[in-house]
C-alpha atoms as a PDB file:
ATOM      1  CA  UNK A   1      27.922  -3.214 186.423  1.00  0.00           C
ATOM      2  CA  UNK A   2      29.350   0.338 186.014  1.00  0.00           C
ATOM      3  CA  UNK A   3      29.246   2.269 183.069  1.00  0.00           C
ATOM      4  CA  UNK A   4      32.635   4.083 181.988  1.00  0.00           C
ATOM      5  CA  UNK A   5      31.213   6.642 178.877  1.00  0.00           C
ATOM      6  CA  UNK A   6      30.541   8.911 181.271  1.00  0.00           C
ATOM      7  CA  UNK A   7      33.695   9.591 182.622  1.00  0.00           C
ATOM      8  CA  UNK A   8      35.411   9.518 179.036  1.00  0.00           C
ATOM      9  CA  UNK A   9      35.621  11.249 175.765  1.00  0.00           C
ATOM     10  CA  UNK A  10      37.040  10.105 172.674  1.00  0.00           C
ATOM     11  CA  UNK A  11      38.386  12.485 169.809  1.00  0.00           C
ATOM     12  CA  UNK A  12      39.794  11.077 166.453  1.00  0.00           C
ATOM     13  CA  UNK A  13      42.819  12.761 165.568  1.00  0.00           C
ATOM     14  CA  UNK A  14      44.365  11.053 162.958  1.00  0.00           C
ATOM     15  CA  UNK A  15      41.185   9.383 160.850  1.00  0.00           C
ATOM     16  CA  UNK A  16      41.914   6.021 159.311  1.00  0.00           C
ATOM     17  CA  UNK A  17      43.096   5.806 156.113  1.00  0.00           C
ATOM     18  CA  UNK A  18      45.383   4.535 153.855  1.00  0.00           C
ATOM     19  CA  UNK A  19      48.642   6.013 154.409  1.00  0.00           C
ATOM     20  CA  UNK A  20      51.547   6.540 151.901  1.00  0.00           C
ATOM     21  CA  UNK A  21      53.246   9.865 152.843  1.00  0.00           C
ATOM     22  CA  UNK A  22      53.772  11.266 156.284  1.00  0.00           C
ATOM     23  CA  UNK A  23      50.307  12.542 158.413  1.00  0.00           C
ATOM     24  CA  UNK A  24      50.288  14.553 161.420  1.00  0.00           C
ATOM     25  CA  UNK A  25      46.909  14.248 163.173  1.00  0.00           C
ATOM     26  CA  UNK A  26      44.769  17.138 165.102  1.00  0.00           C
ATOM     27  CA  UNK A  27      46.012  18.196 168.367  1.00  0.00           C
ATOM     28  CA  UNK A  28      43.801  17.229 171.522  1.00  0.00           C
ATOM     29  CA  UNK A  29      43.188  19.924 174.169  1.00  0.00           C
ATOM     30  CA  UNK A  30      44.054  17.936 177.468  1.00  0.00           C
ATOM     31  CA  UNK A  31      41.995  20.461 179.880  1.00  0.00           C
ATOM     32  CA  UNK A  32      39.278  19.049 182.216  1.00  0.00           C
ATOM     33  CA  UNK A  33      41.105  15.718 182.563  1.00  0.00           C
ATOM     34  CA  UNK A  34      44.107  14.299 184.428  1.00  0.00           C
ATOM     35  CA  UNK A  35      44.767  11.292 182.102  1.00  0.00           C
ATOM     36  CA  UNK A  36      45.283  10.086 178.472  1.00  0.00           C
ATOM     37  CA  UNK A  37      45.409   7.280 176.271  1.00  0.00           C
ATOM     38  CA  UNK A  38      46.389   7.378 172.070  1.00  0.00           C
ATOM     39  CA  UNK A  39      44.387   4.175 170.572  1.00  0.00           C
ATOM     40  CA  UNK A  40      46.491   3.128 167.079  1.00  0.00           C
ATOM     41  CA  UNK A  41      44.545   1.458 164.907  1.00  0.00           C
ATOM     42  CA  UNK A  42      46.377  -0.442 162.317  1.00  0.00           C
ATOM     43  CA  UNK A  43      44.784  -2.188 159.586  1.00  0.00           C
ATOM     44  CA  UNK A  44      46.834  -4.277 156.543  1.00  0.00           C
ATOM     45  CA  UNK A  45      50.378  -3.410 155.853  1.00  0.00           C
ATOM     46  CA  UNK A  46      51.655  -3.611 151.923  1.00  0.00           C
ATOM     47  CA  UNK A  47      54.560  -2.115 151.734  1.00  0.00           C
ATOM     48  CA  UNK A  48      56.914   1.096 153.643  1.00  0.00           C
ATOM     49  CA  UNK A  49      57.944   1.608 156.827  1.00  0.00           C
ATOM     50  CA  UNK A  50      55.240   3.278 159.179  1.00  0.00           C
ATOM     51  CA  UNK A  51      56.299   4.641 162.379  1.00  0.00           C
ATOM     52  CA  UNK A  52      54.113   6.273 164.881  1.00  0.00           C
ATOM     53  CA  UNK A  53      55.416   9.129 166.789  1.00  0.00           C
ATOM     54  CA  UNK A  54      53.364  11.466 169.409  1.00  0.00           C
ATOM     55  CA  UNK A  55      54.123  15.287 169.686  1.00  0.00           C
ATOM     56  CA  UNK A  56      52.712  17.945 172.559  1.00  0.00           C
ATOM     57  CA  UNK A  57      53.110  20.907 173.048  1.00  0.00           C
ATOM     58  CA  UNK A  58      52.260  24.233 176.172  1.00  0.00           C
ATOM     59  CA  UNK A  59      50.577  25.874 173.364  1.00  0.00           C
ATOM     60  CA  UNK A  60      49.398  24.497 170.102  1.00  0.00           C
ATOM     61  CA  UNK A  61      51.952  25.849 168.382  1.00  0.00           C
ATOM     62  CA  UNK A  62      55.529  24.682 169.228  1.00  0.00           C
ATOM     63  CA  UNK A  63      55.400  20.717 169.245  1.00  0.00           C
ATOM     64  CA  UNK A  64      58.129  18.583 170.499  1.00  0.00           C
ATOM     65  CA  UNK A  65      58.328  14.337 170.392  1.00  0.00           C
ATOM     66  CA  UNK A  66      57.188  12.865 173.453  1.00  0.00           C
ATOM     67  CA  UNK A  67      59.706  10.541 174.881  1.00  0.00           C
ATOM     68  CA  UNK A  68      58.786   6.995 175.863  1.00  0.00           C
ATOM     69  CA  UNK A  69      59.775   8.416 179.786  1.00  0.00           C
ATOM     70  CA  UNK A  70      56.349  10.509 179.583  1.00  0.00           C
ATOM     71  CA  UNK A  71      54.326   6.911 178.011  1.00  0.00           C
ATOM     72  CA  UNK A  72      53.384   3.964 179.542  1.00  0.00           C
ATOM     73  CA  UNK A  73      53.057   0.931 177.145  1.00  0.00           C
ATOM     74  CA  UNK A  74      55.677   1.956 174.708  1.00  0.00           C
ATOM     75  CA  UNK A  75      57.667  -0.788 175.104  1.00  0.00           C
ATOM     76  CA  UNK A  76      57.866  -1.294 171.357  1.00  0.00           C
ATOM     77  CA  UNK A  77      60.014   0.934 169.307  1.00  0.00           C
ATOM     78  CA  UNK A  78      62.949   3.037 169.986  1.00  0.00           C
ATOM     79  CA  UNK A  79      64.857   1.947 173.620  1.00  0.00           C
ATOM     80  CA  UNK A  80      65.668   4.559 176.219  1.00  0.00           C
ATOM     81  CA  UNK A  81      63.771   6.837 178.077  1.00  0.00           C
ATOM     82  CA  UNK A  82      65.383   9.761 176.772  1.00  0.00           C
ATOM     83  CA  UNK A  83      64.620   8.818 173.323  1.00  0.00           C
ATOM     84  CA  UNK A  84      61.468   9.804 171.275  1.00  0.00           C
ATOM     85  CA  UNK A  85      58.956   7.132 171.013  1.00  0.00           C
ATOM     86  CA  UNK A  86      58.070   5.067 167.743  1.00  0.00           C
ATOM     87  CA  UNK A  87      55.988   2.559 167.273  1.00  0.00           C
ATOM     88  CA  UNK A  88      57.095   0.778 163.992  1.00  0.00           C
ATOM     89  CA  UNK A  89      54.551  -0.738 161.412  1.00  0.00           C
ATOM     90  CA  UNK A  90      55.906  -3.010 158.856  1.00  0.00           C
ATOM     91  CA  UNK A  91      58.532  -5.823 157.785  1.00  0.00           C
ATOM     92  CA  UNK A  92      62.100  -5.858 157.348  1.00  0.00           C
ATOM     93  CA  UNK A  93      61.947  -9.628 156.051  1.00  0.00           C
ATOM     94  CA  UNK A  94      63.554 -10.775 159.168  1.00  0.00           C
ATOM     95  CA  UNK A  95      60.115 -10.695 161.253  1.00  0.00           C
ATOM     96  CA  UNK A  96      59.235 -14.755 162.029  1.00  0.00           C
ATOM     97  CA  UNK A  97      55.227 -13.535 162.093  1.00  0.00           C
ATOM     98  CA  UNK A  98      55.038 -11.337 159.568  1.00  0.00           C
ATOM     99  CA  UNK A  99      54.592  -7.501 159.519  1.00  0.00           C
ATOM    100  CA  UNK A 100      54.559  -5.563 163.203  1.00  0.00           C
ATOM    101  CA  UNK A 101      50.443  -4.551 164.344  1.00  0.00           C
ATOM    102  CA  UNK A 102      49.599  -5.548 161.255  1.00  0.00           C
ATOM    103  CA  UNK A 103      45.745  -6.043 161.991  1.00  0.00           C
ATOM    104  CA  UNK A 104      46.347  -4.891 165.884  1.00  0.00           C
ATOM    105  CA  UNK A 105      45.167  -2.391 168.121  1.00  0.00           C
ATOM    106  CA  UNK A 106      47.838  -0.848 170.044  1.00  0.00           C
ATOM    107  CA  UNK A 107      46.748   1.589 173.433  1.00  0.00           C
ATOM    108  CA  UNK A 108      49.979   3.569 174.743  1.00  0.00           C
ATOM    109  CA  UNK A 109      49.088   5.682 177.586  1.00  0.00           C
ATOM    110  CA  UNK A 110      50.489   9.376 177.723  1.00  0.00           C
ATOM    111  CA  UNK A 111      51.943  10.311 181.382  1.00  0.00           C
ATOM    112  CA  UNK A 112      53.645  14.235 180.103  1.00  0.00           C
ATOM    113  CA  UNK A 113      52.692  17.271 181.106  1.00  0.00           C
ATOM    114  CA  UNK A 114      51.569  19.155 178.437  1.00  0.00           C
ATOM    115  CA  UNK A 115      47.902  20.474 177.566  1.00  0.00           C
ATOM    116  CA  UNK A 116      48.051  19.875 173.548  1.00  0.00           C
ATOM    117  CA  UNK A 117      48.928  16.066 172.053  1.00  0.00           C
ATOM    118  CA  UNK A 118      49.113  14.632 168.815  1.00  0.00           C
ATOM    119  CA  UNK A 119      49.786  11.821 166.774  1.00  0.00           C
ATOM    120  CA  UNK A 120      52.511  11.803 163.601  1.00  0.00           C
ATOM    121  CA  UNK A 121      53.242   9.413 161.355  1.00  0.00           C
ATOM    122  CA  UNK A 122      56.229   9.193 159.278  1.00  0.00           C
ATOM    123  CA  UNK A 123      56.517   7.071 156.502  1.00  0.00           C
ATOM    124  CA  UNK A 124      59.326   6.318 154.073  1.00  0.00           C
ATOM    125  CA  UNK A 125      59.704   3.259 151.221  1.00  0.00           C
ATOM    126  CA  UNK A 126      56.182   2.881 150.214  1.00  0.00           C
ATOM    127  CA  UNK A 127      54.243   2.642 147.127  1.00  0.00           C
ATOM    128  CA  UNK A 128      51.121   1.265 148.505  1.00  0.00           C
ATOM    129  CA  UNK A 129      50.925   1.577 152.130  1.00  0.00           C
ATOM    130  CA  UNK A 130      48.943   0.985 155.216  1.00  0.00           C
ATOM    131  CA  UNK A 131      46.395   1.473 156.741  1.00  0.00           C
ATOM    132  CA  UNK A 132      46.322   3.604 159.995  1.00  0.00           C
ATOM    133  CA  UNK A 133      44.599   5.716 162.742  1.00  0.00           C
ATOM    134  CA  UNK A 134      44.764   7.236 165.770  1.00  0.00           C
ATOM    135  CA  UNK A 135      41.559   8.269 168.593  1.00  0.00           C
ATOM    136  CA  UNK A 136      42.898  10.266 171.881  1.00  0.00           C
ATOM    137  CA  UNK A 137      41.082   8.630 174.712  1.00  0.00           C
ATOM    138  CA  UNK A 138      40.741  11.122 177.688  1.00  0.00           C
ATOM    139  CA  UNK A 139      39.866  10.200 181.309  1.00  0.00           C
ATOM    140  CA  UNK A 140      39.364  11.160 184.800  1.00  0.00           C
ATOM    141  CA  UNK A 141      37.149  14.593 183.667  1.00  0.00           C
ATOM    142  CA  UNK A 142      37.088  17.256 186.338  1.00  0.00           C
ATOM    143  CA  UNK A 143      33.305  17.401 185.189  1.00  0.00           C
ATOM    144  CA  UNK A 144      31.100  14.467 184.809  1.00  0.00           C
ATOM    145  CA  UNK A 145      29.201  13.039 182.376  1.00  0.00           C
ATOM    146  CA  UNK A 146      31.536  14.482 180.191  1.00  0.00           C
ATOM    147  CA  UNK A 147      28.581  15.229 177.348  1.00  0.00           C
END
């Protein structure tokens, strides 16, 4: 068996909580690895509409949306490569199953070029909420173990 810690490290951006207005989480600092992974944690769903966006940025200051050409995994949300990604989290009434990652993990894996990322999450219509979170999972350090 191998062991995979070693070659990782895992930052919480966005802590989970109950959301009910829009949150934009910390930005990661991608240096000292080639590859990168947001982990969305979504618990129960009340009420709203909850979409998850991801922003970078050259330097920590000027953030733009990543488009789903730069993700891998975001098949969910808006079409079209040019298009900024969103993962939606909710109901219209029309959904057969009920609300979308209700109770799910989601991983989408971030291909861009950019040193800073972060997660954002808009939310409109709600009184009570969801609840939500997002950890940046960052592989292939230049330096190992990466503690």
């Amino acid at each position: 068996m191998r062991e995979l810690k070693s070659h990782l490290a895992s930052h919480q951006s966005l802590a989970p909580a109950l959301r009910t207005v829009t949150a934009t989480g910390t930005a990661i600092d991608r240096v000292g690895f080639e590859s990168l992974t947001f982990a969305i944690h979504v618990g129960d769903w009340t009420d709203g509409q909850h979409v998850v966006h991801f922003e970078h940025s050259d330097d920590n200051s000027d953030f733009d949306g990543v488009l789903e050409d730069d993700l891998v995994g975001a098949s969910a949300g808006i079409a079209g490569a040019t298009q900024v990604f969103g993962l939606t989290v909710g109901d219209d009434g029309n959904s057969p199953n009920g609300p979308t990652y209700e109770n799910e993990n989601a991983l989408i894996g971030y291909i861009g070029d950019r040193q800073y990322v972060r997660p954002k999450v808009t939310i409109s219509g709600t009184a009570t909420g969801a609840f939500i979170g997002v950890d940046v999972i960052l592989g292939h350090a230049s330096k190992r173990p990466t503690e």
